[in-house]
Protein backbone atom coordinates (compact mmCIF):
# COMPACT_ATOMS: atom_id res chain seq x y z
CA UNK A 1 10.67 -27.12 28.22
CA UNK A 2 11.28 -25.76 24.86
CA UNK A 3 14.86 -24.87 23.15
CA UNK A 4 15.59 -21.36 23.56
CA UNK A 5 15.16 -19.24 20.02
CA UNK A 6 17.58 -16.85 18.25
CA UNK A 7 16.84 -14.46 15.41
CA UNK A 8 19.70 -12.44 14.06
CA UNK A 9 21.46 -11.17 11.00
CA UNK A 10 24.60 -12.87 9.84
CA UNK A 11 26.78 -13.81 7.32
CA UNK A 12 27.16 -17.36 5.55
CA UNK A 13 30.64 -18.40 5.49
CA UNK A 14 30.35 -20.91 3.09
CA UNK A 15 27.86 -22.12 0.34
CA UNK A 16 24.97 -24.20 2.15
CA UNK A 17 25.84 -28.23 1.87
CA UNK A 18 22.92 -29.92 0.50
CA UNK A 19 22.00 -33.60 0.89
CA UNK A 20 19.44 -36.17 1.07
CA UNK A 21 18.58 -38.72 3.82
CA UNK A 22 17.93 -42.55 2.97
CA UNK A 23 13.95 -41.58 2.78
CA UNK A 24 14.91 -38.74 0.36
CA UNK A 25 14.46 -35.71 2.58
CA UNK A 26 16.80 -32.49 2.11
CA UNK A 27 18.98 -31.67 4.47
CA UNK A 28 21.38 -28.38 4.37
CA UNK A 29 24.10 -27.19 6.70
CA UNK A 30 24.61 -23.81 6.59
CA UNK A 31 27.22 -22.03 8.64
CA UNK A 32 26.62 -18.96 9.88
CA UNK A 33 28.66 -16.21 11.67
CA UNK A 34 27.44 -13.58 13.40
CA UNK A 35 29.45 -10.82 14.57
CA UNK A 36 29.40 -7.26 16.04
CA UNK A 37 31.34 -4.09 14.31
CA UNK A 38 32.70 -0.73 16.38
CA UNK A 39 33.45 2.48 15.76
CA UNK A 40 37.46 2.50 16.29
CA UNK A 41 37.13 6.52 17.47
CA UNK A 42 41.07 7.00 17.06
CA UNK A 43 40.99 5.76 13.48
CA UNK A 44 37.33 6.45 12.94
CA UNK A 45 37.05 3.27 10.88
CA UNK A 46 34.76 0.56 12.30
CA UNK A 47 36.58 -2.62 13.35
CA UNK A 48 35.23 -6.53 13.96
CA UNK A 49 34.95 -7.36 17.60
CA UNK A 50 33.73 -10.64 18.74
CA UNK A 51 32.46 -13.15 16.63
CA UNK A 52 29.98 -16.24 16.81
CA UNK A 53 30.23 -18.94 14.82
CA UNK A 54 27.94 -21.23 14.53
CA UNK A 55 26.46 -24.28 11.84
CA UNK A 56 23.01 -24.10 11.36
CA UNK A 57 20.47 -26.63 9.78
CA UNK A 58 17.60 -26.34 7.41
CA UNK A 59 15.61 -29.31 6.47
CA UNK A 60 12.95 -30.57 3.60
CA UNK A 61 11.93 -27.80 1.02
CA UNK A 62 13.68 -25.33 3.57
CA UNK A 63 16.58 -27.06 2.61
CA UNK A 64 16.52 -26.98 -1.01
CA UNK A 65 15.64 -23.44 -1.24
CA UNK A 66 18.77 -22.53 0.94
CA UNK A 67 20.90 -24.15 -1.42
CA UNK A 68 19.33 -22.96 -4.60
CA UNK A 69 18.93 -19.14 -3.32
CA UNK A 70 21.60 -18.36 -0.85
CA UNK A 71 25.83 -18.33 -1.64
CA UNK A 72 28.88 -17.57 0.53
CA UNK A 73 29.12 -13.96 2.10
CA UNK A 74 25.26 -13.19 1.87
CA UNK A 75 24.12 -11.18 4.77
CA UNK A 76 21.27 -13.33 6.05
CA UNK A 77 18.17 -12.82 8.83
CA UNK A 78 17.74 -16.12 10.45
CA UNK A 79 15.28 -17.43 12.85
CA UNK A 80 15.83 -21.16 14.62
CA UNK A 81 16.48 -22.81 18.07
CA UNK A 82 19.51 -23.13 19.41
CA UNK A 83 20.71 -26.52 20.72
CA UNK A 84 23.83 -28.87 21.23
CA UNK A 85 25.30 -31.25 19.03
CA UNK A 86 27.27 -33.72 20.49
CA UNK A 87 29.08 -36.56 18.91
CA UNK A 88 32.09 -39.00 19.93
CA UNK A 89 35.41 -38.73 18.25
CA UNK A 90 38.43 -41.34 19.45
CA UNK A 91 36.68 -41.65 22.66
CA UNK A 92 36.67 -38.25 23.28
CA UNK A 93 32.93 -37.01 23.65
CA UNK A 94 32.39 -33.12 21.94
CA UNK A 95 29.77 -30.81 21.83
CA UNK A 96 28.94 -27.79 20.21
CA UNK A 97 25.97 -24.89 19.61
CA UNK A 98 23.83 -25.37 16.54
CA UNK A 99 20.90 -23.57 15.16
CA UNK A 100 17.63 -25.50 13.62
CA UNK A 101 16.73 -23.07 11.01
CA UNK A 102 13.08 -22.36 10.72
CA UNK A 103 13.24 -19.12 8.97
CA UNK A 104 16.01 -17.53 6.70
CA UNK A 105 16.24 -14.80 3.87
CA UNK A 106 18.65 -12.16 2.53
CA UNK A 107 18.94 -9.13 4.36
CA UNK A 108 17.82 -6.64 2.21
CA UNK A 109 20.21 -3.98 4.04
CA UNK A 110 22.75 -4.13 1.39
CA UNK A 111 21.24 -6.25 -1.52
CA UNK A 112 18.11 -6.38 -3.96
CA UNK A 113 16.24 -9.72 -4.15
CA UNK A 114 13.27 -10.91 -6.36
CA UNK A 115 11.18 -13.29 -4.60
CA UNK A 116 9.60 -16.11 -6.30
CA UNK A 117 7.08 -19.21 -5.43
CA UNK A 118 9.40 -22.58 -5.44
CA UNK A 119 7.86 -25.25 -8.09
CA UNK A 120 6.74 -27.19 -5.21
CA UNK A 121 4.47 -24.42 -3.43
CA UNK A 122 3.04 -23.61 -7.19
CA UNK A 123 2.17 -27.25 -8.17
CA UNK A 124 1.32 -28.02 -4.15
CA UNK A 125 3.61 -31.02 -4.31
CA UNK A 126 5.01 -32.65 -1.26
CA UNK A 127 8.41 -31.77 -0.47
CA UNK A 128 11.97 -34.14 -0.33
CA UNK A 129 12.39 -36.54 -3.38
CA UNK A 130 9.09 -37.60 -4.25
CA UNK A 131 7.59 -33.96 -4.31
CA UNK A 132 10.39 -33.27 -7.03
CA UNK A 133 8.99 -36.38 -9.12
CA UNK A 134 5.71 -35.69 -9.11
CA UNK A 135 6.19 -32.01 -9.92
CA UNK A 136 8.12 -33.23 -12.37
CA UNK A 137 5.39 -35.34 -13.71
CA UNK A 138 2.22 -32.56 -13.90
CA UNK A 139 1.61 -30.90 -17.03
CA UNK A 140 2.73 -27.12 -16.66
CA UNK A 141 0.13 -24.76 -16.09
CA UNK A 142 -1.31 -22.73 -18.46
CA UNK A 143 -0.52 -19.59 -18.00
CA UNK A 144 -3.21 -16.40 -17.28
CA UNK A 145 -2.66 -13.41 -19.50
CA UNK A 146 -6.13 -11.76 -18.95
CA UNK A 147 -6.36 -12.16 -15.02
CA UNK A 148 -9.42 -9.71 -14.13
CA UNK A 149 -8.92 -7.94 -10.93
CA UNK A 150 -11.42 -8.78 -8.35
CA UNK A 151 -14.73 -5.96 -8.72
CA UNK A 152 -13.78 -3.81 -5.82
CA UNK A 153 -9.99 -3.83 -6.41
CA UNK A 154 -9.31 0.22 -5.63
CA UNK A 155 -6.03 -0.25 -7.38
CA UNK A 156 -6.73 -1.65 -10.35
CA UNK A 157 -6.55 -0.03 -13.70
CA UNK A 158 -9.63 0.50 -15.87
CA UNK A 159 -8.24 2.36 -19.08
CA UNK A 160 -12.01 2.26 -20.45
CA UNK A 161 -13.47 4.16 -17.48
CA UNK A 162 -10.16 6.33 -17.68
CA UNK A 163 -8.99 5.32 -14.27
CA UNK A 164 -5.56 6.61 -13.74
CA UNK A 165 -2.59 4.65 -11.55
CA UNK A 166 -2.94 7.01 -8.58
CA UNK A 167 -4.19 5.34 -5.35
CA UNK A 168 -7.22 6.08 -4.30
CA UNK A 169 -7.01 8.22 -1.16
């Protein structure tokens, strides 16, 4: 049977925790709340109602690009399975709801974001410590000023045939 799975839109309440296992792979805890606003119709001002709180994890290049990207009061969509932790404390056992993170991003509801390839996805390295050392190790690439657009691009721009940046419908 498979863990059930969540997607919502929340709010980090803290700056993700980053840190590395003894093989070197990222981990990040990220703690999320998610909660649900009404309309207060005597005030007419919207008010917090309930609220779930819950600490979510992201793992390997995940991981690192939740700690790099995301910061403390972003409003977040998240996709993960939800599960329980449980751990013993002074012989008393606890347990609590957690969310594996599989997906996250800024919400783009209330912000502006410029999305960019990680080092690791450009240079194809493998991800936790070692990916990080070989990147580190490649020669950068050289970069492509006079990319031609493939022949039957519709949208690309041919200022010799006078080809104008309208589309082409």
């Amino acid at each position: 049977m498979t863990l059930p799975t969540m997607t919502g839109v929340g709010r980090l309440t803290a700056d993700p925790e980053i840190r590395f296992t003894p093989s070197g792979k990222a981990v990040a805890s990220i703690s999320l709340a998610f909660n649900s606003r009404r309309l207060n119709k005597q005030t007419n001002e919207w008010e917090d109602a309930d609220v779930f709180y819950i600490r979510g994890t992201a793992w390997e290049r995940l991981a690192e690009n939740c700690a790099e990207s995301l910061a403390k009061g972003m409003e977040i969509v998240v996709t993960g399975e939800l599960r329980t932790e449980t751990w013993e404390k002074d012989g008393v056992k606890n347990s609590r709801p957690a969310l594996l993170i599989r997906s996250i991003a800024p919400s783009l509801a209330f912000s502006v974001a410029k999305v960019t390839k990680d080092a690791q996805s450009v240079n194809g390295a493998q991800s936790g410590a070692q990916g990080r050392a070989q990147a580190q190790q490649r020669p950068p690439q050289q970069s492509r000023t006079a990319q031609q657009p493939p022949a039957d691009d519709p949208w690309a721009v041919d200022n010799a045939k006078s080809y104008n940046n309208e589309p082409p419908f």
